[in-house]
Protein backbone atom coordinates (compact mmCIF):
# COMPACT_ATOMS: atom_id res chain seq x y z
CA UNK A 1 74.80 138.97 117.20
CA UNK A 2 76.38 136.75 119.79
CA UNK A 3 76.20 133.55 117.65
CA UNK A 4 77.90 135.58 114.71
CA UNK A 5 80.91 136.85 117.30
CA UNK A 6 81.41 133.30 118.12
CA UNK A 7 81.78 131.92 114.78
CA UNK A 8 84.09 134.80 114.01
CA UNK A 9 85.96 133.92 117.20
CA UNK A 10 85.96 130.56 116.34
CA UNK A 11 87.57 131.68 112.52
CA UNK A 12 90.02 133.81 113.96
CA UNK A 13 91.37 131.40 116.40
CA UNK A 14 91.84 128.97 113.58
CA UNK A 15 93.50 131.50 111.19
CA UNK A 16 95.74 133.58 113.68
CA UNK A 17 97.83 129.66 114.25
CA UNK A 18 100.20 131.28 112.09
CA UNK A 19 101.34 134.42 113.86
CA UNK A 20 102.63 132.06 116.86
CA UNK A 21 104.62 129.86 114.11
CA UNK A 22 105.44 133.06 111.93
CA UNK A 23 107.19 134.44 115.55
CA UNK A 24 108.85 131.12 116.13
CA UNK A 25 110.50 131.46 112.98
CA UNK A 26 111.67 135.00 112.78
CA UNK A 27 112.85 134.30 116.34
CA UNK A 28 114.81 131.73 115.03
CA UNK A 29 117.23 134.89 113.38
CA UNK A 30 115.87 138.31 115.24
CA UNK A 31 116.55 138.08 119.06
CA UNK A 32 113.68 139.63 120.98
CA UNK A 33 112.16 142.50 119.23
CA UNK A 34 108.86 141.28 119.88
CA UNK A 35 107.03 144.75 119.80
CA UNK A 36 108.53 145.44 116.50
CA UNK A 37 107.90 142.07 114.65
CA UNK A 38 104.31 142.07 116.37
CA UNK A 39 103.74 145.83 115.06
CA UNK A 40 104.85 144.81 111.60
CA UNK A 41 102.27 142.05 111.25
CA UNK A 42 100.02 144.49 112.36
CA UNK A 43 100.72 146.79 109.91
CA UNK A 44 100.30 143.91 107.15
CA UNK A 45 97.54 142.25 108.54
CA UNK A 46 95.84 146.11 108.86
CA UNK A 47 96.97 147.41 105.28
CA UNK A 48 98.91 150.06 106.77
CA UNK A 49 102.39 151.64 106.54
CA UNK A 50 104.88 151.57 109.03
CA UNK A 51 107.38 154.17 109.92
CA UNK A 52 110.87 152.82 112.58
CA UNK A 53 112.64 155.13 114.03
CA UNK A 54 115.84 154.04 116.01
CA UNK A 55 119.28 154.41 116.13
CA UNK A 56 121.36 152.05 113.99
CA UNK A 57 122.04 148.39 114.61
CA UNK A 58 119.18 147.62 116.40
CA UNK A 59 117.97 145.05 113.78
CA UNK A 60 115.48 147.07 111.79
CA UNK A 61 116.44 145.99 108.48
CA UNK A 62 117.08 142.52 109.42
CA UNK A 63 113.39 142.29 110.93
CA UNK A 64 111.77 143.51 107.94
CA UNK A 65 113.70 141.10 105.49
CA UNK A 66 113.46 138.28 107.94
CA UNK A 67 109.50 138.80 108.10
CA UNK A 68 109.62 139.34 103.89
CA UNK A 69 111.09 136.18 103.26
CA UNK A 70 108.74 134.33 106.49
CA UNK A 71 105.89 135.70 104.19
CA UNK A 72 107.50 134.31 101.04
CA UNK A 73 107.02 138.17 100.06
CA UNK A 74 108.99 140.04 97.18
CA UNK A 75 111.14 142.09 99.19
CA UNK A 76 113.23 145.29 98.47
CA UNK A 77 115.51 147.45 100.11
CA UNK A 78 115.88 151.13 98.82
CA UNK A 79 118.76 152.98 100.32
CA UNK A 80 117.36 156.91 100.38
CA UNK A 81 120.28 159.31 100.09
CA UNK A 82 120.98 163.30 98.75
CA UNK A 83 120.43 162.48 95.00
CA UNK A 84 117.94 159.85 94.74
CA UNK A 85 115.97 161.19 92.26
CA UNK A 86 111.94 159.74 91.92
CA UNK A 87 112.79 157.97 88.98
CA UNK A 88 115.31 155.83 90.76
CA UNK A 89 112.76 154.55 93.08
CA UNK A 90 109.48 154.41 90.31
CA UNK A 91 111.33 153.72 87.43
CA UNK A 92 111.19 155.95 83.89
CA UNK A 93 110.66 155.28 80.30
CA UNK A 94 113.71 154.33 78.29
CA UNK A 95 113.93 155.36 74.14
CA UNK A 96 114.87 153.07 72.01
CA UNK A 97 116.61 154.30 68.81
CA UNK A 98 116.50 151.47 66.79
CA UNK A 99 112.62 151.89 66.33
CA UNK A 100 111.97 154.96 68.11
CA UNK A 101 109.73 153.62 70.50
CA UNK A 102 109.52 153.71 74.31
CA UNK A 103 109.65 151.38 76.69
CA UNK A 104 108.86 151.46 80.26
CA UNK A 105 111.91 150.45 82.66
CA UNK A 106 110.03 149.67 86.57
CA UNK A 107 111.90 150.81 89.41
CA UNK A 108 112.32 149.14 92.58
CA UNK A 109 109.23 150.32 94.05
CA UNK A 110 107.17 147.66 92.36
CA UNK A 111 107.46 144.94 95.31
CA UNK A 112 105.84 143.67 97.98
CA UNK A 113 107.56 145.38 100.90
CA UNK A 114 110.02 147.69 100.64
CA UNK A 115 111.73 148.88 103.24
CA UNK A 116 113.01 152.74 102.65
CA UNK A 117 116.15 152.89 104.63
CA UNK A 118 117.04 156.69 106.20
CA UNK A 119 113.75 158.27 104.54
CA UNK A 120 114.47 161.35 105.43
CA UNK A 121 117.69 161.70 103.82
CA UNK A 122 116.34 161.73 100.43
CA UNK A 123 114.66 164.97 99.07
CA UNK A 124 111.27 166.24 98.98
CA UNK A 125 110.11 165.11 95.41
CA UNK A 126 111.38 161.60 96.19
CA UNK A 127 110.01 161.42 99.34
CA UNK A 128 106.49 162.37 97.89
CA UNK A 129 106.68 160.03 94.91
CA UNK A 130 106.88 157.65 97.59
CA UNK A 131 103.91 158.41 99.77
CA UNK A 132 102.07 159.01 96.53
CA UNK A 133 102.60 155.04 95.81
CA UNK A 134 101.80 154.37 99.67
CA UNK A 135 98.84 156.25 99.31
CA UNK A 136 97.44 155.40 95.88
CA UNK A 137 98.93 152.00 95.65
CA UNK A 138 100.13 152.66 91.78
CA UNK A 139 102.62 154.58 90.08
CA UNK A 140 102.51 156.92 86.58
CA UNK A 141 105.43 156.23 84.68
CA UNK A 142 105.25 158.43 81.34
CA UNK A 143 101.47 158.51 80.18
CA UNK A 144 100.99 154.76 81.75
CA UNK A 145 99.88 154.05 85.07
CA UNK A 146 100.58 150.75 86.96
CA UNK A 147 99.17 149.11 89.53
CA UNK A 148 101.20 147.89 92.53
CA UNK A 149 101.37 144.37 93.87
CA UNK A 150 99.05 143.19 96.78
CA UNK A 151 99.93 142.96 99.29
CA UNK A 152 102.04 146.45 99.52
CA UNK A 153 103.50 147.96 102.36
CA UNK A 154 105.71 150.26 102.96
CA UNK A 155 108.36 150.22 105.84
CA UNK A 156 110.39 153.20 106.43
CA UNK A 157 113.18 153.79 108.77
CA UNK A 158 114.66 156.96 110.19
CA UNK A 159 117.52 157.89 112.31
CA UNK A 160 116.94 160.46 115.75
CA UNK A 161 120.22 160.60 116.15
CA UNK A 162 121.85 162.37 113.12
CA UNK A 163 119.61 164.82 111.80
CA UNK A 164 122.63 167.03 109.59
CA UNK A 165 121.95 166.54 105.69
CA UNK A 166 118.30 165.46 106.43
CA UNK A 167 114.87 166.58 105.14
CA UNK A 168 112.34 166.02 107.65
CA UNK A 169 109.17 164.50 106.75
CA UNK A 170 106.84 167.32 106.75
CA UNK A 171 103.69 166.34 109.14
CA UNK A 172 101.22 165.56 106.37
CA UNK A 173 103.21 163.26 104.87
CA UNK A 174 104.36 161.45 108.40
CA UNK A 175 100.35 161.16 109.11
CA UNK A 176 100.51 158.47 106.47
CA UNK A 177 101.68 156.00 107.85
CA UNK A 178 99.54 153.78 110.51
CA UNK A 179 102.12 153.53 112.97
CA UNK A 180 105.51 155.19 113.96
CA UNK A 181 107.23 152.87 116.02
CA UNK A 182 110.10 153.47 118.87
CA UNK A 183 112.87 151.07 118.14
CA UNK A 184 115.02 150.50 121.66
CA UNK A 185 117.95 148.78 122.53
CA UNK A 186 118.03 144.92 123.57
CA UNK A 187 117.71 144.06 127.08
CA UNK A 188 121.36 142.49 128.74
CA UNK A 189 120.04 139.30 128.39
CA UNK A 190 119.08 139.57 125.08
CA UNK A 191 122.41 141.50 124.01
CA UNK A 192 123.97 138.11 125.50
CA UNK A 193 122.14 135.61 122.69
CA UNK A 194 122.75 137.85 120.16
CA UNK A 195 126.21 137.67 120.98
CA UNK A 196 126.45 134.06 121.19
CA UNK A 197 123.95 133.38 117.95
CA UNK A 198 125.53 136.37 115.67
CA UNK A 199 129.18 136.53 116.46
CA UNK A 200 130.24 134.96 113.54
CA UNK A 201 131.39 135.50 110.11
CA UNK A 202 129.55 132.75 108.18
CA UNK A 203 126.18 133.09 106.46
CA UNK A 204 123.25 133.55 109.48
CA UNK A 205 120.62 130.66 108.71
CA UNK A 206 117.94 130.88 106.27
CA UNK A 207 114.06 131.28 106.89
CA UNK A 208 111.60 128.93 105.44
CA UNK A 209 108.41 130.43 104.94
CA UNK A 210 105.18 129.89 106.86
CA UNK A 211 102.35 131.16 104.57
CA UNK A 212 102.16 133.02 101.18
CA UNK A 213 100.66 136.63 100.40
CA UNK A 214 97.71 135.17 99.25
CA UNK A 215 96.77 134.14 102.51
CA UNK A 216 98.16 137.37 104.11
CA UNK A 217 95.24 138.73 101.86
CA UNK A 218 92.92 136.10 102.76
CA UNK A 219 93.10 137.14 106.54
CA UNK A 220 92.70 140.77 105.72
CA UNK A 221 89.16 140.08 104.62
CA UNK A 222 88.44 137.95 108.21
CA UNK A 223 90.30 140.77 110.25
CA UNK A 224 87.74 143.25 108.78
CA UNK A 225 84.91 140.73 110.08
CA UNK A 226 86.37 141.35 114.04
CA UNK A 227 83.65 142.88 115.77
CA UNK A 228 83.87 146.04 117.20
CA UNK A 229 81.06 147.20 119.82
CA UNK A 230 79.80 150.54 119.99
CA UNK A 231 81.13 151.16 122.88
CA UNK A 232 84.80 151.05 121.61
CA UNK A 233 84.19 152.96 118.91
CA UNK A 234 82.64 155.72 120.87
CA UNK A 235 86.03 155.21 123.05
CA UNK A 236 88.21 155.41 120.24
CA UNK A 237 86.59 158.94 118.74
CA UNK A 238 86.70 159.81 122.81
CA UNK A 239 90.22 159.46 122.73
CA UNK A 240 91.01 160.95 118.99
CA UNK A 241 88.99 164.28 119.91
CA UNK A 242 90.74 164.85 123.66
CA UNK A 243 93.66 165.33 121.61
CA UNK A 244 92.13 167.92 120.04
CA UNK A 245 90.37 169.54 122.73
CA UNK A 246 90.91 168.30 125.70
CA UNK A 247 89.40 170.54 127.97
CA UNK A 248 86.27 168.88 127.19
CA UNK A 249 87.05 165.57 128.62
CA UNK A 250 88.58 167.57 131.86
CA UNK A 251 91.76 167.03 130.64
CA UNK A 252 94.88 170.10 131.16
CA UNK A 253 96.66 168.78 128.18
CA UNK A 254 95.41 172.22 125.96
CA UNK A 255 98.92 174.22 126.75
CA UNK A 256 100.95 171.05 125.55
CA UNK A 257 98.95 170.41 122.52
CA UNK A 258 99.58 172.39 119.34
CA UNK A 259 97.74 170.05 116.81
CA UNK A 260 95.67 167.06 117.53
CA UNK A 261 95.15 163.80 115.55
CA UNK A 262 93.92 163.53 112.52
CA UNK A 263 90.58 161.92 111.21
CA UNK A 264 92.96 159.30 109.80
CA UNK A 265 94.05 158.05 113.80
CA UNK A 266 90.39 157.57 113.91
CA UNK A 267 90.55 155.09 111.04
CA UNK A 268 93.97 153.56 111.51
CA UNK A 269 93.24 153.04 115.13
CA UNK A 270 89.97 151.22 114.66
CA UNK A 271 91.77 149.02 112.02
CA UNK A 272 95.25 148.44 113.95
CA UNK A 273 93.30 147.20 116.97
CA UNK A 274 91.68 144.77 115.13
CA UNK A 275 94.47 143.51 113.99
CA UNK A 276 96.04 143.71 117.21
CA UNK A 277 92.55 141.50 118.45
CA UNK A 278 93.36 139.01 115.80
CA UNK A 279 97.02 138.37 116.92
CA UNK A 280 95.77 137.88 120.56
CA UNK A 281 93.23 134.90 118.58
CA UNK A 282 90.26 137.06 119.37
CA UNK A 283 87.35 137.68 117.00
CA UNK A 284 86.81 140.61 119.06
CA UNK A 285 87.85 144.25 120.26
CA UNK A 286 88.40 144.94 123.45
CA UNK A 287 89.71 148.42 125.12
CA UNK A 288 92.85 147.00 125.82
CA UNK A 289 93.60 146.57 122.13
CA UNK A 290 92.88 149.90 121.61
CA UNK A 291 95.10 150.69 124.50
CA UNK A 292 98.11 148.71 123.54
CA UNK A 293 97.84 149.86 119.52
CA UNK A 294 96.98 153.45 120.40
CA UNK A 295 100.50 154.98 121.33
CA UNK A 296 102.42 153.88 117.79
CA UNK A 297 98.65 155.06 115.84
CA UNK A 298 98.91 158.86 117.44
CA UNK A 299 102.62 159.48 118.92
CA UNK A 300 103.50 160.99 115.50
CA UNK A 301 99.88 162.52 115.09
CA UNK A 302 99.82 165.03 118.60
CA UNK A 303 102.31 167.73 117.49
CA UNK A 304 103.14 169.14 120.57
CA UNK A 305 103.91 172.98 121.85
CA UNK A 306 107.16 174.60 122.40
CA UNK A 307 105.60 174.96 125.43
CA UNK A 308 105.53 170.82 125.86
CA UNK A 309 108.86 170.66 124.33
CA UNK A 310 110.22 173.61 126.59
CA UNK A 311 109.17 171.13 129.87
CA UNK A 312 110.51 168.55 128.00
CA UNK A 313 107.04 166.67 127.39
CA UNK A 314 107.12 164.85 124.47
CA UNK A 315 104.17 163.97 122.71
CA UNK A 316 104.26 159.77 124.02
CA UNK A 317 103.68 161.26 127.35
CA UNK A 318 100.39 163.64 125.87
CA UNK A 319 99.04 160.48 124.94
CA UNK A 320 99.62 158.83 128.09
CA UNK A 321 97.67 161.59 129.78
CA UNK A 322 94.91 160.99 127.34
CA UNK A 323 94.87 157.55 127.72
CA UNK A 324 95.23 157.92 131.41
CA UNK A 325 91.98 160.74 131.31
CA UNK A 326 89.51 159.32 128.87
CA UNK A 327 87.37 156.86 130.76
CA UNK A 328 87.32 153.55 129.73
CA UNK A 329 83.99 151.56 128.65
């Protein structure tokens, strides 16, 4: 087993080159943001949907066009508002009188990323046509049903900030998506490049792209090679099932804690730490990957009392406490 984790280490060391270049060059337009452009590969490298929330300005959509084009990636952005309707976002079947036939007309969905700007603006029956495509990676347009293109992922944005003329993602849909990420604001010094690099009316400089989607799915297959011991898997279910009863792992989270994490955190947190493993050039999982990942896997997967919310404990700091209570391997 040991001389198989060192030839995967020794794969993964060669293939993760391009995250540091791929970071280089995205840095070369986004100022700092490193969490967020890190989390994105993640969620590309892991096959799994990302959700931003933040208030506006803080680069979201620039990010996630910036990374689409440093992928050479088809890239579209789908504005969600009031009267979207689902077949503005899948695309419907048009009639043709002249010989009475149909034809099918895609929407926008059909690309590689697309970044859904203000989700939770748009109604319910868009909103589920979505996740539908997230989840099933195809659409049904009339009788036909079409396949999606590979690699697709699915980047969603909402606001905290102005919640008037919203529909809220209900919780079953929001448990879609591997991680739900907590845009903040620049740091001073940060604020002061952007100033000096942005502050201009011109066109910003172009990206040149450092690998293709083909080997985006290449590394997919060698990220699902990254060993994983026993040990951290028994830590990761550990920390999954203290959310939902926590009094078994001497934990007095239970008053706070309304619903815990789904099977799916089980899943998306084995797979996200892998990926996180690979981006560190590691053909290996350690706790601390698990760790670092863990936060943007279940932040959106505790649903915390009124209880919690009443003492104004939010459901980042329940799974600090778990993190904090669960002992590590």
């Amino acid at each position: 087993m040991d001389a198989g984790i060192a030839t995967i280490n020794d794969q993964v060391k060669e293939a993760s080159a391009f995250a540091y270049r791929l970071r280089e060059e995205v840095g070369t337009v986004i100022v700092g943001q490193r969490y967020l452009i890190d989390r994105l590969l993640i969620g590309l490298l892991a096959n799994g949907h990302v959700l931003l929330e933040g208030v506006p300005g803080l680069a979201k959509t620039l990010s996630v066009k910036t990374l689409a084009q440093a992928i050479n990636a088809d890239f579209r952005r789908i504005q969600f508002t009031p009267d979207l309707l689902p077949a503005d976002l899948i695309g419907t079947m048009i009639y043709s009188p002249r010989d009475g036939s149909f034809t099918t007309k895609k929407g926008p969905i059909f690309a590689q990323i697309i970044l859904a700007d203000e989700i939770n603006r748009a109604p319910a029956k868009v909103q589920s046509a979505l996740l539908e495509a997230m989840q099933e990676q195809q659409v049904t347009i009339g009788d036909e049903t079409h396949k999606l293109p590979e690699p697709f992922l699915v980047l969603a944005t909402q606001n905290p900030i102005e919640q008037e003329g919203t529909y809220p993602l209900p919780e079953a849909q929001v448990d879609r998506f591997m991680l739900k990420l907590r845009v903040t604001y620049p740091s001073r010094e940060e604020e002061r490049q952007i100033l000096d690099r942005m502050a201009a009316t011109g066109n910003h400089r172009g990206i040149a792209p450092v690998v293709n989607t083909a080997e985006i799915l290449r590394t997919r297959k060698l990220v699902d090679q990254i060993y994983i011991d026993d040990k951290i898997k028994e830590y990761i279910i550990n920390i999954v099932f203290a959310t939902r009863d926590p009094a078994a792992y001497q934990l007095d989270l239970a008053p706070l804690i309304q619903y815990g994490a789904s099977p799916r955190a089980t899943l998306y947190l084995t797979l996200a730490a892998k990926a996180h493993a690979f981006l560190q050039a590691r053909g290996y999982v350690t706790p601390q990957d698990v760790k670092s990942i863990g936060p943007d896997v279940l932040r959106h997967r505790v649903i915390v009392t009124y209880e919690a919310e009443a003492e104004e404990i939010d459901a980042d700091e329940v799974v600090k406490r778990v993190f904090d209570g669960v002992p590590v391997p």
